[in-house]
N, C-alpha and C. Protein backbone atom coordinates (compact mmCIF):
# COMPACT_ATOMS: atom_id res chain seq x y z
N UNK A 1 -18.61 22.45 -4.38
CA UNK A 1 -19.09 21.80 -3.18
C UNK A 1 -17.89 21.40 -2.32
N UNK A 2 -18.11 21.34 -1.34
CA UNK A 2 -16.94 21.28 0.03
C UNK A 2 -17.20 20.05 0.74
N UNK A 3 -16.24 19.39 0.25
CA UNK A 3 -16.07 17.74 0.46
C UNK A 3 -15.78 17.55 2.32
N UNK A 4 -16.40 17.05 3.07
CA UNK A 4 -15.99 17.00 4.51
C UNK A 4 -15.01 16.36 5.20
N UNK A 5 -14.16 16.39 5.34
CA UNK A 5 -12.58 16.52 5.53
C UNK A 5 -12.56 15.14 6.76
N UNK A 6 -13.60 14.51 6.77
CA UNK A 6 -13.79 12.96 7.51
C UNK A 6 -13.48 11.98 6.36
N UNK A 7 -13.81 12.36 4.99
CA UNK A 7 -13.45 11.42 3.70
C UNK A 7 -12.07 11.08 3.65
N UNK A 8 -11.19 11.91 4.18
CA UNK A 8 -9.36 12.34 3.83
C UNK A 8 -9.09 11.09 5.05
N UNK A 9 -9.85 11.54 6.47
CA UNK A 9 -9.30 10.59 7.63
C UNK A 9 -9.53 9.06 7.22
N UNK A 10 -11.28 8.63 6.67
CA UNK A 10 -11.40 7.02 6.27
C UNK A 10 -10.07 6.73 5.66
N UNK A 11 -10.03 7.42 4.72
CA UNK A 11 -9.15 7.18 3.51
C UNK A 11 -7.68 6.78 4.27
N UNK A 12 -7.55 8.01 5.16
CA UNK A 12 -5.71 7.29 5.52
C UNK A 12 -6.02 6.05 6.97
N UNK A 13 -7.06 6.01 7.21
CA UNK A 13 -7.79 4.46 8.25
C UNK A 13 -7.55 3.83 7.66
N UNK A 14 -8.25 3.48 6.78
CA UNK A 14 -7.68 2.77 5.54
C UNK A 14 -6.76 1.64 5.25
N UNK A 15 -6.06 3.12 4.76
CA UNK A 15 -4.29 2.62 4.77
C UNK A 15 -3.60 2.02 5.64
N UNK A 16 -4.09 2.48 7.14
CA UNK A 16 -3.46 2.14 8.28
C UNK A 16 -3.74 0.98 8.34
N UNK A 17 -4.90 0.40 8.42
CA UNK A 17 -5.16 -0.68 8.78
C UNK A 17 -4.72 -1.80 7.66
N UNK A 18 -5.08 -1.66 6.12
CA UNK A 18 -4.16 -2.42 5.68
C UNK A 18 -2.65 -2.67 6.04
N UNK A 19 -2.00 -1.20 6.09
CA UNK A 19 -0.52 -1.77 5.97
C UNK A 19 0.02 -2.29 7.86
N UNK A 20 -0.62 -2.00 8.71
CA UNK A 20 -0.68 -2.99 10.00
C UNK A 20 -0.87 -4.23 9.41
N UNK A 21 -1.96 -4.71 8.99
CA UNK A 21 -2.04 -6.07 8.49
C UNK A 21 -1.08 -6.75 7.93
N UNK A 22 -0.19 -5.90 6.76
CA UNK A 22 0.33 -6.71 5.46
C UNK A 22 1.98 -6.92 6.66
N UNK A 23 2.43 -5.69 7.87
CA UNK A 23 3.15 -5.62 8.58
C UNK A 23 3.28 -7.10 9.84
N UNK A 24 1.71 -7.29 10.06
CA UNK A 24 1.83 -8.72 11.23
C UNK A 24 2.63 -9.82 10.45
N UNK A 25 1.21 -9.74 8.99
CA UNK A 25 1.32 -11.15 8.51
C UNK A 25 3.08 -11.25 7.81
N UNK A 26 4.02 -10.34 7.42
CA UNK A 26 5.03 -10.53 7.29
C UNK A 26 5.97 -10.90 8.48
N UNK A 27 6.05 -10.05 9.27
CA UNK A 27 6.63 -10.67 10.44
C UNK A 27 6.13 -11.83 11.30
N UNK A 28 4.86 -12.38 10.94
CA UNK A 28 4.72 -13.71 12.01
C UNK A 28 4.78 -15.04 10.45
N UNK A 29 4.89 -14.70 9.12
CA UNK A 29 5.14 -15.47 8.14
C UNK A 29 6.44 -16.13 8.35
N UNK A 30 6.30 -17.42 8.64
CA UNK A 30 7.47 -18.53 8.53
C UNK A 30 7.78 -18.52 7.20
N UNK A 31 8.56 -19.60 6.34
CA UNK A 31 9.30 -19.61 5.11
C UNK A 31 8.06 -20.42 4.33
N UNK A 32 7.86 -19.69 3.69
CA UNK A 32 6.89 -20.60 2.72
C UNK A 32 5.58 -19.68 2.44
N UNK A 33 4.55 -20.58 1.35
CA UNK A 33 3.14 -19.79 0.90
C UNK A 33 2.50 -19.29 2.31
N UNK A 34 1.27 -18.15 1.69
CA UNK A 34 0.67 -17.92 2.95
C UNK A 34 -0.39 -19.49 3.04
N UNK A 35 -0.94 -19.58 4.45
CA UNK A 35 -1.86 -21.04 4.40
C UNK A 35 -3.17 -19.61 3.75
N UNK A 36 -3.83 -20.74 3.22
CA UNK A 36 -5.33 -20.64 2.85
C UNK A 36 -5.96 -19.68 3.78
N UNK A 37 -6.01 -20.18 4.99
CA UNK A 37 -7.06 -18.64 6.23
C UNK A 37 -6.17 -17.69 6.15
N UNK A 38 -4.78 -17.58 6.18
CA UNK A 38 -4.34 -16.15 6.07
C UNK A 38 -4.88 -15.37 4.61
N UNK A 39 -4.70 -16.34 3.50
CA UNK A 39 -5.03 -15.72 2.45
C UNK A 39 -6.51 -15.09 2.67
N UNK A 40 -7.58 -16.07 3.19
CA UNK A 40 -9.15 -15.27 3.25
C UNK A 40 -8.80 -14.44 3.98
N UNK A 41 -8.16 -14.20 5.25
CA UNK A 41 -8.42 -13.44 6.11
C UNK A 41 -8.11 -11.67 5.57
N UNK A 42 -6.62 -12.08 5.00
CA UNK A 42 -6.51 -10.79 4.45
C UNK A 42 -7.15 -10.29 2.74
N UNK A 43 -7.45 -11.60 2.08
CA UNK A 43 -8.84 -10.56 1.45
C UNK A 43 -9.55 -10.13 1.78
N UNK A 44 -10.31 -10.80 3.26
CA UNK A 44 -11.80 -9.62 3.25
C UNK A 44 -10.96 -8.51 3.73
N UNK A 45 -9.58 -8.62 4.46
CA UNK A 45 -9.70 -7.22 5.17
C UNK A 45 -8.80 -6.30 4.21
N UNK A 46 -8.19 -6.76 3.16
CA UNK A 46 -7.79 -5.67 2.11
C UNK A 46 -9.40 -5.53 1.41
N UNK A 47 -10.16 -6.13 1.00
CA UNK A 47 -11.21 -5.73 0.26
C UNK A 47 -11.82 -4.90 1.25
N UNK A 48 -11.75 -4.82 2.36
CA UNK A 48 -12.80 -3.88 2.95
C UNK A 48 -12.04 -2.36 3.45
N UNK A 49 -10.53 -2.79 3.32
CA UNK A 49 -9.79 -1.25 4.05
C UNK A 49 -9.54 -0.67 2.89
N UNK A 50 -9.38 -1.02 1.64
CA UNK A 50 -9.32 -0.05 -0.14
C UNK A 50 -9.84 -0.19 -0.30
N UNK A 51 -11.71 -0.94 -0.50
CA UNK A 51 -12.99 -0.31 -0.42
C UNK A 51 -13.06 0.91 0.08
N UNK A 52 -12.88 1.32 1.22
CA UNK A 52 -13.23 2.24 2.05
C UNK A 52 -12.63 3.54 1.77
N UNK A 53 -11.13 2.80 1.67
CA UNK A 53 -9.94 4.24 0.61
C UNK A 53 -10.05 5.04 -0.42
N UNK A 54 -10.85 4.16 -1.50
CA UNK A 54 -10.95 4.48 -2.74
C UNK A 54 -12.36 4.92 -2.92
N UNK A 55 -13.27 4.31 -2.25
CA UNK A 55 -14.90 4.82 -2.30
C UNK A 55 -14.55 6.15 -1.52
N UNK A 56 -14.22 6.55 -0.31
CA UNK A 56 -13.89 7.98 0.43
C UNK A 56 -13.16 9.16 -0.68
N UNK A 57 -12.52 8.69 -1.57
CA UNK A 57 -12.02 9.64 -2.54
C UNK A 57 -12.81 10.31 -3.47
N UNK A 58 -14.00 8.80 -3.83
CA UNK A 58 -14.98 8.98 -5.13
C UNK A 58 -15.76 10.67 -4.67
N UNK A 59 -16.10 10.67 -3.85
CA UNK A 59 -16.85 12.38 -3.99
C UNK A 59 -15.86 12.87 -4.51
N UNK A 60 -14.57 13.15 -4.10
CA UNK A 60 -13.87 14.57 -4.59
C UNK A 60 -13.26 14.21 -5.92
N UNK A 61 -12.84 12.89 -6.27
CA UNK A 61 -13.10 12.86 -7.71
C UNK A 61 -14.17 13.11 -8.48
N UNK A 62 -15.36 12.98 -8.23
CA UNK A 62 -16.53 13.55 -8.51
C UNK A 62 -16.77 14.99 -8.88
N UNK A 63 -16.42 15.19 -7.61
CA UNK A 63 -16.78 17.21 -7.31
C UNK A 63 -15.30 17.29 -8.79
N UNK A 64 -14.30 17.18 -8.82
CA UNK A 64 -13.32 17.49 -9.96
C UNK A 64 -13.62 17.17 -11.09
N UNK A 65 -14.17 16.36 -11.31
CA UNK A 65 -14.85 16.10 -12.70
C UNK A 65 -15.94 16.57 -13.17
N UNK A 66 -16.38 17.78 -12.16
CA UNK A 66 -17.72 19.07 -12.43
C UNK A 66 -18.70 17.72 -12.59
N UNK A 67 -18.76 16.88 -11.80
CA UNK A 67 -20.41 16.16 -11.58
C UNK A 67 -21.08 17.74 -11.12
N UNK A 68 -22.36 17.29 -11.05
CA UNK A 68 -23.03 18.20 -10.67
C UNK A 68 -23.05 17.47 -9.05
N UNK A 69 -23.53 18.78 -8.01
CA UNK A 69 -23.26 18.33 -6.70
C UNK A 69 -24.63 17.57 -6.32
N UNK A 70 -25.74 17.89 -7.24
CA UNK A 70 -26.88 16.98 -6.33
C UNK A 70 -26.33 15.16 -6.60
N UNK A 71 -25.62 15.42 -7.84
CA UNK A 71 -24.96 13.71 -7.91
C UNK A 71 -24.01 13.26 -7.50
N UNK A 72 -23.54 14.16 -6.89
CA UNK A 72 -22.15 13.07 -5.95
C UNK A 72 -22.32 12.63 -5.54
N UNK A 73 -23.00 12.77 -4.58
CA UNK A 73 -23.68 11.67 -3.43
C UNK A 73 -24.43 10.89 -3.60
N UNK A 74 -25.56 10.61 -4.59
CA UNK A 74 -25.80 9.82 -5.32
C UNK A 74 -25.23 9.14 -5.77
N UNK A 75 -23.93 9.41 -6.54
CA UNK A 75 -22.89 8.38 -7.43
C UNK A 75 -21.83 7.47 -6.43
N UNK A 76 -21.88 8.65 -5.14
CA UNK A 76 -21.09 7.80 -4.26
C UNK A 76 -21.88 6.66 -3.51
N UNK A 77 -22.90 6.86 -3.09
CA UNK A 77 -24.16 6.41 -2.68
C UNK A 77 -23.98 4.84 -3.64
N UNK A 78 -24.36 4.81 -4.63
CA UNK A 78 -24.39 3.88 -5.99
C UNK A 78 -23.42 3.48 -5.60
N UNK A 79 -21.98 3.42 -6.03
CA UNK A 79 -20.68 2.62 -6.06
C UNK A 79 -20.38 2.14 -4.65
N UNK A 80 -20.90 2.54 -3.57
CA UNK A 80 -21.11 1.91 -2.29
C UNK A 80 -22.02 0.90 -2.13
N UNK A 81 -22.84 0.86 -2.78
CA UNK A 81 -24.22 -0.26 -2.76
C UNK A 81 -23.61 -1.09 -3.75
N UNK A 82 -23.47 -0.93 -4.97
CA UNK A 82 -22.11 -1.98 -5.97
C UNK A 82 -21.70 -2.93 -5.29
N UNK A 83 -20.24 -1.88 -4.56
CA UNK A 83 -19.54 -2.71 -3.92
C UNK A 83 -19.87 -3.19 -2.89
N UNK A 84 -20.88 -3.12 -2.07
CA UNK A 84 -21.17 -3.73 -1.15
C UNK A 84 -21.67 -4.63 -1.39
N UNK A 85 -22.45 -5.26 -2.08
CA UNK A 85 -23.23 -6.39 -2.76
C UNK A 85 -22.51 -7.19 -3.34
N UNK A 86 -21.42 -6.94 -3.85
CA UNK A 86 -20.58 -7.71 -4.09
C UNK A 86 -19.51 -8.40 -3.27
N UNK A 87 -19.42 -7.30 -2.42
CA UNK A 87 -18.31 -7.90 -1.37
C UNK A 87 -19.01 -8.90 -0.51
N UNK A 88 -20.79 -8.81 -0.42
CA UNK A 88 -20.76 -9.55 0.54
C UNK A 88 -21.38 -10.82 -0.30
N UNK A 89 -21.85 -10.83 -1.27
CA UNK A 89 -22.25 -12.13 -2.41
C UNK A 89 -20.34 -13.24 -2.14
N UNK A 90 -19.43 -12.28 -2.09
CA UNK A 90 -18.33 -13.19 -2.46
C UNK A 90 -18.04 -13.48 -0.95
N UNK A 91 -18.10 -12.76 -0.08
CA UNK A 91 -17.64 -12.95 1.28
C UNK A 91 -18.51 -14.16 2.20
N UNK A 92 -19.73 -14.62 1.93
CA UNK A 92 -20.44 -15.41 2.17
C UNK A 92 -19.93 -17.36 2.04
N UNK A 93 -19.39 -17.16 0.60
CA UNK A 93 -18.82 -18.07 0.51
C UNK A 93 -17.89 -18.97 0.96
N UNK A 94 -16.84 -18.31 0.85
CA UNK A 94 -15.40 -18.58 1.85
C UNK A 94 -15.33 -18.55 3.09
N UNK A 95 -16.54 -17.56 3.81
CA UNK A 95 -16.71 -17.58 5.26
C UNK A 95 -17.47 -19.53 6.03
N UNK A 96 -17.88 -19.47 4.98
CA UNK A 96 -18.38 -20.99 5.03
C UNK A 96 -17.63 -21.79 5.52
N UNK A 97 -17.29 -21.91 4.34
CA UNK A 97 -16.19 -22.77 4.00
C UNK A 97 -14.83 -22.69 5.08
N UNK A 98 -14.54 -21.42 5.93
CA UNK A 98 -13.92 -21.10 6.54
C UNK A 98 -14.29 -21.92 8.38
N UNK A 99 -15.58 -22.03 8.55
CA UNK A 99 -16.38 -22.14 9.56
C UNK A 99 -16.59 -23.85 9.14
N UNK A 100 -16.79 -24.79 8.14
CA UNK A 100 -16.58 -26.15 8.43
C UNK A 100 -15.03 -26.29 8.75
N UNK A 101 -13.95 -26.45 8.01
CA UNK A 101 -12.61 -26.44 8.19
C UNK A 101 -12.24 -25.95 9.54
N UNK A 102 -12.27 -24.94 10.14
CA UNK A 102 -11.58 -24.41 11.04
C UNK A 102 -12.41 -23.39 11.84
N UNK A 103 -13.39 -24.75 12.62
CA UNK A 103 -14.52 -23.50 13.40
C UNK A 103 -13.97 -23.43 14.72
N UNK A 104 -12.82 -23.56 15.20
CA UNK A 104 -12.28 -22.75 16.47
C UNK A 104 -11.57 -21.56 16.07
N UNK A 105 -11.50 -20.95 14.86
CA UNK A 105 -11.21 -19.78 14.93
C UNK A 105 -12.23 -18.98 13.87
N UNK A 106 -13.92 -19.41 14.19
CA UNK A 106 -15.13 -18.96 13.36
C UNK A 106 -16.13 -18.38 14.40
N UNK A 107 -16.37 -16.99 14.28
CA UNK A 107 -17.20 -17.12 15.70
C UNK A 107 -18.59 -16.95 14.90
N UNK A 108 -19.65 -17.41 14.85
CA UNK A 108 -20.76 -17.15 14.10
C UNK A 108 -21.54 -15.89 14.41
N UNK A 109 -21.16 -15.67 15.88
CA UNK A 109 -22.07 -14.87 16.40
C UNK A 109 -21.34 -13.12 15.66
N UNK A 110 -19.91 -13.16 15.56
CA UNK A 110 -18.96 -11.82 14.88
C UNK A 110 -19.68 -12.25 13.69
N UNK A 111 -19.73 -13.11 13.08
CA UNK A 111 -19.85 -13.44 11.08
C UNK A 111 -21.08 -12.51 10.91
N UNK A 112 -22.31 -12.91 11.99
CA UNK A 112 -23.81 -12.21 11.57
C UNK A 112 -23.89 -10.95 12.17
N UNK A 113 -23.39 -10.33 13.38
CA UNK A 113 -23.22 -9.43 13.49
C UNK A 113 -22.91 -8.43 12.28
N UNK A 114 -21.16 -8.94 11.90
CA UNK A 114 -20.77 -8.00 10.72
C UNK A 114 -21.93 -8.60 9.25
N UNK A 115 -22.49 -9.25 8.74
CA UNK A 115 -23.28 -9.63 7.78
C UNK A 115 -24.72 -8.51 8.01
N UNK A 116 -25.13 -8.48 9.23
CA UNK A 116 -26.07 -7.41 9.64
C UNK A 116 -25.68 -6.05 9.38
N UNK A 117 -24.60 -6.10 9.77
CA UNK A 117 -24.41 -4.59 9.31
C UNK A 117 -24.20 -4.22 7.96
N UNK A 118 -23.31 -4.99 7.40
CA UNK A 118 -23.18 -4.76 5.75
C UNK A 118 -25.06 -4.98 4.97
N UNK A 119 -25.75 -5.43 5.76
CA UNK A 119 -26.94 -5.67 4.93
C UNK A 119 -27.78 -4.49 5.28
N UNK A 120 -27.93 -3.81 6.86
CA UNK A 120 -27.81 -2.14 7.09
C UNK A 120 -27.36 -0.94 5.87
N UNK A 121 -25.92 -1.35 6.12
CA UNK A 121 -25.50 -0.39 4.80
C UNK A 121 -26.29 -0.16 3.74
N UNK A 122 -26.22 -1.90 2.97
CA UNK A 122 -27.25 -1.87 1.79
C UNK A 122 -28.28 -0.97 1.75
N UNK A 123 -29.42 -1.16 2.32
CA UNK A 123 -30.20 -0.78 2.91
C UNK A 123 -30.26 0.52 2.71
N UNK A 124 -29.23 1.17 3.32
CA UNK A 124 -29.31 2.63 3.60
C UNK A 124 -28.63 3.40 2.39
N UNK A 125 -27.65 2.38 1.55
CA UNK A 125 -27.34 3.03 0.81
C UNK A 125 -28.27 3.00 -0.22
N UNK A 126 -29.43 2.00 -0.48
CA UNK A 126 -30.94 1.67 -1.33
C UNK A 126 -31.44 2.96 -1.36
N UNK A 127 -31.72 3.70 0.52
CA UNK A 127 -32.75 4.44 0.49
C UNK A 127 -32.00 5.85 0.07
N UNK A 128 -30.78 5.69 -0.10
CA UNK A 128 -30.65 7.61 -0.91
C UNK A 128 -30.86 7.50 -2.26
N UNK A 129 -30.35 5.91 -3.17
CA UNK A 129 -30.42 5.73 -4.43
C UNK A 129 -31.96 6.06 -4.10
N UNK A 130 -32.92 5.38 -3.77
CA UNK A 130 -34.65 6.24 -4.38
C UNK A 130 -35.16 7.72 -3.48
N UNK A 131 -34.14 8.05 -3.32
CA UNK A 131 -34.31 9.13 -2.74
C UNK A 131 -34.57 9.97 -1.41
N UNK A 132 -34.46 9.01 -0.34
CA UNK A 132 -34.80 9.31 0.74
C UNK A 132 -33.33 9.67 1.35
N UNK A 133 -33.42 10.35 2.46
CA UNK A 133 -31.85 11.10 2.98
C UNK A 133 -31.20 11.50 1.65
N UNK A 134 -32.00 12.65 1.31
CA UNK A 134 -31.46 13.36 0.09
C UNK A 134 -30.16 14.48 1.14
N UNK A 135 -30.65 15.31 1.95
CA UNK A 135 -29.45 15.84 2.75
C UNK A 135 -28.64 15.85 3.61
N UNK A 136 -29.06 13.91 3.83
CA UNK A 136 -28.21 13.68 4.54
C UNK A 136 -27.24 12.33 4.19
N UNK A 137 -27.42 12.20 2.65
CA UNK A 137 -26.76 11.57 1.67
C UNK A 137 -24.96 11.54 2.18
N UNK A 138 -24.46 12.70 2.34
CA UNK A 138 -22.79 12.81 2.68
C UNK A 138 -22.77 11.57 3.98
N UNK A 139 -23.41 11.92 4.92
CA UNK A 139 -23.69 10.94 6.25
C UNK A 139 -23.62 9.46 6.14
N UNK A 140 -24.37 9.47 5.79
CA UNK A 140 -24.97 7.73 5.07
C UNK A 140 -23.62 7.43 4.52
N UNK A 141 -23.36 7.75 3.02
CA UNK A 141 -22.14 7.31 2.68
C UNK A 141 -20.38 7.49 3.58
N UNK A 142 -20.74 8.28 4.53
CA UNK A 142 -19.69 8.09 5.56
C UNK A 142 -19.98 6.32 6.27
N UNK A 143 -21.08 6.85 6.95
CA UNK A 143 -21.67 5.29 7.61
C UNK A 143 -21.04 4.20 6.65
N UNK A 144 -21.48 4.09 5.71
CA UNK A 144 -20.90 3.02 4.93
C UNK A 144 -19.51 2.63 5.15
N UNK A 145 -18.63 3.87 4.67
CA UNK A 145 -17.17 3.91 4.79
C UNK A 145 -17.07 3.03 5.84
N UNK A 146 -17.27 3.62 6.97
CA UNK A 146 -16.94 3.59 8.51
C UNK A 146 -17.29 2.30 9.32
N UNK A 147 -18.47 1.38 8.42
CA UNK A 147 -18.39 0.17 8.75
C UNK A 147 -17.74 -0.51 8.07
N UNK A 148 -17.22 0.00 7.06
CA UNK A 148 -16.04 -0.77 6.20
C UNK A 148 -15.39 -1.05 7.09
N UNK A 149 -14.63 -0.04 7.57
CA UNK A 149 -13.22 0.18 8.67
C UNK A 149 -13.43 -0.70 9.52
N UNK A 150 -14.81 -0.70 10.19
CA UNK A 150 -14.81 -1.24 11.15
C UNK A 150 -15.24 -3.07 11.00
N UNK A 151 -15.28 -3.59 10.04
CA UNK A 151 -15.50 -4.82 9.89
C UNK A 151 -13.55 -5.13 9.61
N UNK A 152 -13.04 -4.34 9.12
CA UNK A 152 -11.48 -4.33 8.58
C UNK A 152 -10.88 -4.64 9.78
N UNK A 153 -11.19 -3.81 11.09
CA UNK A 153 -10.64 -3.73 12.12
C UNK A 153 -10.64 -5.07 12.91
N UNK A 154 -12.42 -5.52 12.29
CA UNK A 154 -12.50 -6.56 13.74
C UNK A 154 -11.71 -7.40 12.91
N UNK A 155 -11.90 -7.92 11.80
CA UNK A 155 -10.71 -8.62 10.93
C UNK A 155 -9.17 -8.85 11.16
N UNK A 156 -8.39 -7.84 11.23
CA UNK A 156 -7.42 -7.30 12.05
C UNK A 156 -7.20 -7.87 13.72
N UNK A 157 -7.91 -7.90 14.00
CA UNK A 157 -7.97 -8.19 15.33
C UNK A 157 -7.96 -9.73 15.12
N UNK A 158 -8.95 -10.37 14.88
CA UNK A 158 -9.13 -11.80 14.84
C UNK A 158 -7.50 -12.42 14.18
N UNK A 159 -7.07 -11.52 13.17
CA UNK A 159 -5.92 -12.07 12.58
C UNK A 159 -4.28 -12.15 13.64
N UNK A 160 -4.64 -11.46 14.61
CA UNK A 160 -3.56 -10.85 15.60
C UNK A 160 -3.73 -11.94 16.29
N UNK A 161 -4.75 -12.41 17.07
CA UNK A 161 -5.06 -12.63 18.18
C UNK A 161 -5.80 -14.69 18.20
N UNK A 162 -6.74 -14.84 16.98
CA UNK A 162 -7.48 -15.97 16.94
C UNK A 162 -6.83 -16.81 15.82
N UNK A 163 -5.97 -17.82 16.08
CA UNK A 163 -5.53 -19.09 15.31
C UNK A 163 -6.06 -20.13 15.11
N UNK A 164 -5.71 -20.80 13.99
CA UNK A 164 -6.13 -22.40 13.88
C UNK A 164 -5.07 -23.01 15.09
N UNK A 165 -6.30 -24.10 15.24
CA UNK A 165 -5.31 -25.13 16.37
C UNK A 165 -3.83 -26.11 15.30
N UNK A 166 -2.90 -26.10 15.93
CA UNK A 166 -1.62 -26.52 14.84
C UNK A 166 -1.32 -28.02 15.64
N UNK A 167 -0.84 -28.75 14.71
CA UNK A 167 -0.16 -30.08 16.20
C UNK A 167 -1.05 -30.75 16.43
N UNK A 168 -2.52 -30.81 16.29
CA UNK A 168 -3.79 -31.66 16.86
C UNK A 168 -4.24 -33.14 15.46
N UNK A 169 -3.39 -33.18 14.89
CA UNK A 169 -3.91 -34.04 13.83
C UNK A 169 -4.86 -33.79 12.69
N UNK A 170 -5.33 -32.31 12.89
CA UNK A 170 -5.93 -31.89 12.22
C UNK A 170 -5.77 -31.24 11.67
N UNK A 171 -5.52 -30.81 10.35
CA UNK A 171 -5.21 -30.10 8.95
C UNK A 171 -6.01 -29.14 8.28
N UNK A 172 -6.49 -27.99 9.05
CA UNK A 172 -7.57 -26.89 8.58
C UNK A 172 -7.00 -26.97 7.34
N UNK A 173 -5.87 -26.25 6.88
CA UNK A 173 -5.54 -25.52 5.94
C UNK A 173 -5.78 -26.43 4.31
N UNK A 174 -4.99 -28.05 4.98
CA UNK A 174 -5.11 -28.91 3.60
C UNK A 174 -6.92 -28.90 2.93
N UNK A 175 -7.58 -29.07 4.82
CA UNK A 175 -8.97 -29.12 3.61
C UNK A 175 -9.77 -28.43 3.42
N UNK A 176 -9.21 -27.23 3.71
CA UNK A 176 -9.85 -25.87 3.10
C UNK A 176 -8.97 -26.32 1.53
N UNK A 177 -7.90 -26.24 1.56
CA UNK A 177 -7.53 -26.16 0.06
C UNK A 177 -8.03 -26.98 -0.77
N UNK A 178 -8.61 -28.64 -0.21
CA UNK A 178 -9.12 -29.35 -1.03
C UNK A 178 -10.66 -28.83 -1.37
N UNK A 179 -10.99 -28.27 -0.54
CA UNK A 179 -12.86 -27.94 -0.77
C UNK A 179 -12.59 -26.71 -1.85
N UNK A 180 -12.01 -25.58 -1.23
CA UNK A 180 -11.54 -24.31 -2.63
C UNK A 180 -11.53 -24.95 -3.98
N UNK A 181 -10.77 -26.49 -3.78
CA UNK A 181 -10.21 -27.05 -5.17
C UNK A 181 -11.56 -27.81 -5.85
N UNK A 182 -12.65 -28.42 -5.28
CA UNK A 182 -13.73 -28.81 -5.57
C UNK A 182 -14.54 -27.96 -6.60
């Protein structure tokens, strides 16, 4: 089976977009730990740009390991719905928690947007697991990828561009760390 050569591009998106990220946050990093929102910020967006890397590979590791081809997409299908359920069971949390602490840089209206779409995905990745978009299974699990990227991106962006207020008497970071610590 002939893997579609859009899996190779997510895959190095991906990359790009992580190592832009790991590239800001080093060069705008003063001397010391990262604060607490840099740390969330760049988990969801490493969990969602090597999500996207490593799930885009799973077909052609698949197809190499003589799966049979009606199950690749199925299996890729599956480990996309996995991880998606998980990413967003854990991503729910901290986004919270992110939005009391430091809601001038929380936009609710981006949070449900991207929460809508990852619950889309689900969804779509549900309906190939029971069988529906049986041939158009490769598609779907692109879609998935591709809102990976693109929740990575807006991530990326917010991290460039949207800060905690610093200097105001107010201490996002300490009480995010004290609530984490709760």
């Amino acid at each position: 089976m002939e893997i579609p050569a859009y899996f190779q591009t997510i895959a190095e998106v991906g990359i790009g977009i992580a190592g832009f990220s790991g590239l800001v946050v080093a060069l705008r990093q003063s001397d010391g730990p990262l604060s607490e929102i840099q740390k969330y910020r760049l988990r969801v967006l490493f969990a969602l740009s090597f999500g996207a890397v490593f799930l885009s590979l799973l077909p052609e590791l698949l197809t190499n390991l003589q799966v049979p081809d009606e199950r690749v997409w199925f299996d890729s299908s599956a480990a996309i719905f996995i991880y998606s359920l998980g990413f967003f069971w854990w991503w729910i949390g901290p986004s919270r928690r992110i939005a009391k602490v430091a809601p001038e840089i929380f936009n609710w209206r981006a949070f449900n947007t991207m929460a809508a779409g990852h619950a889309v995905i689900l969804l779509l990745q549900l309906a190939v697991l029971v069988g529906y978009f049986e041939t158009r299974a490769a598609g779907i699990v692109a879609l998935g990828l591709t809102w990976y990227l693109m929740h990575a991106a807006q991530q990326f962006i917010r991290m460039l561009f949207i800060q905690p207020r610093t200097g105001s008497g107010s201490e996002p970071d300490s009480d995010l760390k004290r609530q984490l610590d709760d």
